[in-house]
Protein backbone atom coordinates (compact mmCIF):
# COMPACT_ATOMS: atom_id res chain seq x y z
CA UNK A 1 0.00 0.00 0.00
CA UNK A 2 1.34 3.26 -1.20
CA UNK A 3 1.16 6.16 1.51
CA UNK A 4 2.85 9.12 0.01
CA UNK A 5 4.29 9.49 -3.61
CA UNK A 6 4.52 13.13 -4.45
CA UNK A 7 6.16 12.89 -7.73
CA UNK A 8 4.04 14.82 -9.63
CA UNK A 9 4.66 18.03 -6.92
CA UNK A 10 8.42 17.46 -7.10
CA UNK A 11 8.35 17.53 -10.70
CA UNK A 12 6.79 20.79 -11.11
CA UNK A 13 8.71 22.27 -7.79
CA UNK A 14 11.88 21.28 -10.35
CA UNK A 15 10.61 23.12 -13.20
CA UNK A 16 10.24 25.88 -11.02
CA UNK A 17 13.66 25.65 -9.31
CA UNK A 18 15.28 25.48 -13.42
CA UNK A 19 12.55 28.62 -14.42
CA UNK A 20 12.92 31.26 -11.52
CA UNK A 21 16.50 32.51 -11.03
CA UNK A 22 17.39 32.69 -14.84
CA UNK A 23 13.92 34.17 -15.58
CA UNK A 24 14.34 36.31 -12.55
CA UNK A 25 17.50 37.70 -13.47
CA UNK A 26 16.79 37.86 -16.96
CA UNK A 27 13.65 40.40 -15.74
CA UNK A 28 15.75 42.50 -13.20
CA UNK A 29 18.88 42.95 -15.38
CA UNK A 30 16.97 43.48 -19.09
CA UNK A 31 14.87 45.98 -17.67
CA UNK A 32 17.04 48.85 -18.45
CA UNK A 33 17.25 47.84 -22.06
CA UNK A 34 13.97 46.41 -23.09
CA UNK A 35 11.56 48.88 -21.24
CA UNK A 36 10.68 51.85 -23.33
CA UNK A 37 9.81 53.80 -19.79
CA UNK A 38 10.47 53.83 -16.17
CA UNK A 39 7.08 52.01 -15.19
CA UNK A 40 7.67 49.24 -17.57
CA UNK A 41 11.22 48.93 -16.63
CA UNK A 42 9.40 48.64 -12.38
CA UNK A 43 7.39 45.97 -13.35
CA UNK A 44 10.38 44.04 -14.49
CA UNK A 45 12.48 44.69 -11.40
CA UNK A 46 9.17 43.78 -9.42
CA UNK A 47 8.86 40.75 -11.17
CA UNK A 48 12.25 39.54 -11.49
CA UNK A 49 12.71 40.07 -7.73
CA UNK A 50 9.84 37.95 -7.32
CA UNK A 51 11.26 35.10 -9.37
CA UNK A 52 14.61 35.55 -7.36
CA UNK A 53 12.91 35.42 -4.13
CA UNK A 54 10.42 32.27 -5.07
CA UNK A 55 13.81 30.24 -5.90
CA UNK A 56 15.44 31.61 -2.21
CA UNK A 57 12.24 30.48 -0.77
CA UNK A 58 12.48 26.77 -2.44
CA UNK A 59 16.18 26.40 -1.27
CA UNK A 60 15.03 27.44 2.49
CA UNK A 61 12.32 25.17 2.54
CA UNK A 62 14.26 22.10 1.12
CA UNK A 63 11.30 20.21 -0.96
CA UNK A 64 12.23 16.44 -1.66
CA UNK A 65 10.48 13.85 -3.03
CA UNK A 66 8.91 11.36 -0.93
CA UNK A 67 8.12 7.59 -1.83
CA UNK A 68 6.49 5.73 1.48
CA UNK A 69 4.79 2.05 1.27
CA UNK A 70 4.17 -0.26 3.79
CA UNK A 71 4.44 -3.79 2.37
CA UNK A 72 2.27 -6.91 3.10
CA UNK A 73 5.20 -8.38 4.78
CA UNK A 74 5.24 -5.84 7.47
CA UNK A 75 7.96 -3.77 6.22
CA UNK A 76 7.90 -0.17 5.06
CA UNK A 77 10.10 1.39 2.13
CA UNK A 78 11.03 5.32 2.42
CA UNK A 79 12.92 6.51 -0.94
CA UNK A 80 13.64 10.32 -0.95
CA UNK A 81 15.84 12.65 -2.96
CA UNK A 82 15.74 16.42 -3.14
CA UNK A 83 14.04 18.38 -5.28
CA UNK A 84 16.96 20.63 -6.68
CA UNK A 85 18.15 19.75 -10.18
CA UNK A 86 21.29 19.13 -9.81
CA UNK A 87 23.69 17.49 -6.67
CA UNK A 88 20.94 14.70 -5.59
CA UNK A 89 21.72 12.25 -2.83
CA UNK A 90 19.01 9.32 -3.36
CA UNK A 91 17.96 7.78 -0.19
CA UNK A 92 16.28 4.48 0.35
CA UNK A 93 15.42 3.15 3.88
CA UNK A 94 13.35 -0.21 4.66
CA UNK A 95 12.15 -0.85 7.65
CA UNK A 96 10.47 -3.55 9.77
CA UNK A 97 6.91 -1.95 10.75
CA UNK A 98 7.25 -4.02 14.12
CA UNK A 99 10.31 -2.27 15.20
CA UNK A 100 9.17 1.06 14.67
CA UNK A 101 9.23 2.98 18.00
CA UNK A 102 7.82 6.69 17.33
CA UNK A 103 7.92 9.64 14.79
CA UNK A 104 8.62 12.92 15.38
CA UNK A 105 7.47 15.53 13.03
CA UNK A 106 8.73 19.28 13.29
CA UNK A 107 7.38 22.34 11.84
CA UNK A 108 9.46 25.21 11.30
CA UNK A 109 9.68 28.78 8.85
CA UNK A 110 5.96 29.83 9.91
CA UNK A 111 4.65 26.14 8.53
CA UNK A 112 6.66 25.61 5.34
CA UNK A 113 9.42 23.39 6.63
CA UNK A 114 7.65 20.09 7.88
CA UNK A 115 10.09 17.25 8.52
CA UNK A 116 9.78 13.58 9.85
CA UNK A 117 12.04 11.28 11.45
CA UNK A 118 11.39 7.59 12.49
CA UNK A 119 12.27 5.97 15.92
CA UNK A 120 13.33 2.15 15.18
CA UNK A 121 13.98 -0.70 17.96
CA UNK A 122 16.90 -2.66 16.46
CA UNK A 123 18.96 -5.02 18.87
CA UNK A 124 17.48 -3.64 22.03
CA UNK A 125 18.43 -0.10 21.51
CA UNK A 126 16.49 2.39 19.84
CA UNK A 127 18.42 4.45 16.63
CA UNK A 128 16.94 7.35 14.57
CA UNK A 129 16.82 7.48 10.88
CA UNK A 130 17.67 10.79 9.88
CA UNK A 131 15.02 13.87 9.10
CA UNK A 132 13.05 14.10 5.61
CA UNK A 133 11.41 16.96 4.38
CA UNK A 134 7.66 16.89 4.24
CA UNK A 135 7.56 20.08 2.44
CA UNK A 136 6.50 18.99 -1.07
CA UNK A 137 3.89 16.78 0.32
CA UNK A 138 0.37 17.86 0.02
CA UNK A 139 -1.86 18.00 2.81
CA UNK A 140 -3.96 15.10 2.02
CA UNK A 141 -0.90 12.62 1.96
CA UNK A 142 0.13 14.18 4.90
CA UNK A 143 -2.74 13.63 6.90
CA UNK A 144 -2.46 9.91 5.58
CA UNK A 145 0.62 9.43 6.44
CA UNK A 146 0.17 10.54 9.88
CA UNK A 147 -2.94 8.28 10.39
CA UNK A 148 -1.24 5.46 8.88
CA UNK A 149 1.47 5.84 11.09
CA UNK A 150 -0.25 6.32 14.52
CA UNK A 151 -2.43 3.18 13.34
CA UNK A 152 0.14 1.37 13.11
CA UNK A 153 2.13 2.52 16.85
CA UNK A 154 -1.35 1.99 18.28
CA UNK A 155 -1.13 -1.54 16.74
CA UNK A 156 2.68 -2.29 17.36
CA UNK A 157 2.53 -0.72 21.44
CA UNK A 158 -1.06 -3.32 21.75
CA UNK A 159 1.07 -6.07 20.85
């Protein structure tokens, strides 16, 4: 069963990571030659400096693509990569569902910045996978993903 799969989000947060800065810059430093007056030549410092900010606010937020499933067999498979073009570390974690412990999920940068990380049991100690960003997730897998999840500690802790 497939929890979370936000590929089609990460896709067009990529387009828009590849569009903004050279569109951006293209606006703000044009603007002196293409614009025939000074409000023309505004609107294209407005709106390049939007563009410019949009791809600062992307690399704050640190969007990555998230691939969560829990398997009949009782384990769960996490694959994640960022979202920026270019320098991606590809992640892959599997799980038993049994073992897992707790999640802690933190919200940062007035709500943008959501990130998870997962509490295992493995050989009688207790070790933490490392955080991944929730930010390109929609609210609806979200939501799922946190049900799913508490489901199953509610399950694991009855047991």
């Amino acid at each position: 069963m497939i929890v979370v799969d936000n590929r089609l989000q990460v896709a067009k947060i990529k387009l828009a990571y590849m569009v903004t800065l050279p569109v951006g810059l293209l606006l703000i430093f044009s603007s002196h030659f293409i614009s025939s007056s000074e409000s023309e030549a505004l609107v294209c410092i407005i709106l390049g400096s939007l563009l410019v900010f949009t791809f600062i606010f992307l690399l704050i937020i640190k969007p990555q693509y998230l691939y969560f499933s829990a398997e009949n067999s009782g384990k769960i498979i996490i694959r994640t990569y960022h979202a920026f073009p270019a320098f991606r570390k590809y992640k892959a974690f599997e799980m038993n569902a049994a073992g897992l412990q707790d999640y802690e999920i933190r919200t940062s940068f007035f709500g943008f910045l959501k990130s998870i990380r997962f509490s295992v049991l493995s050989n009688q100690k207790i070790g933490k996978y490392p955080w991944i960003s929730l930010s390109a997730v929609s609210k609806k897998e979200f939501t799922a993903l946190k049900v799913f999840l508490d489901k199953l500690l509610k399950t694991s802790k009855q047991n």
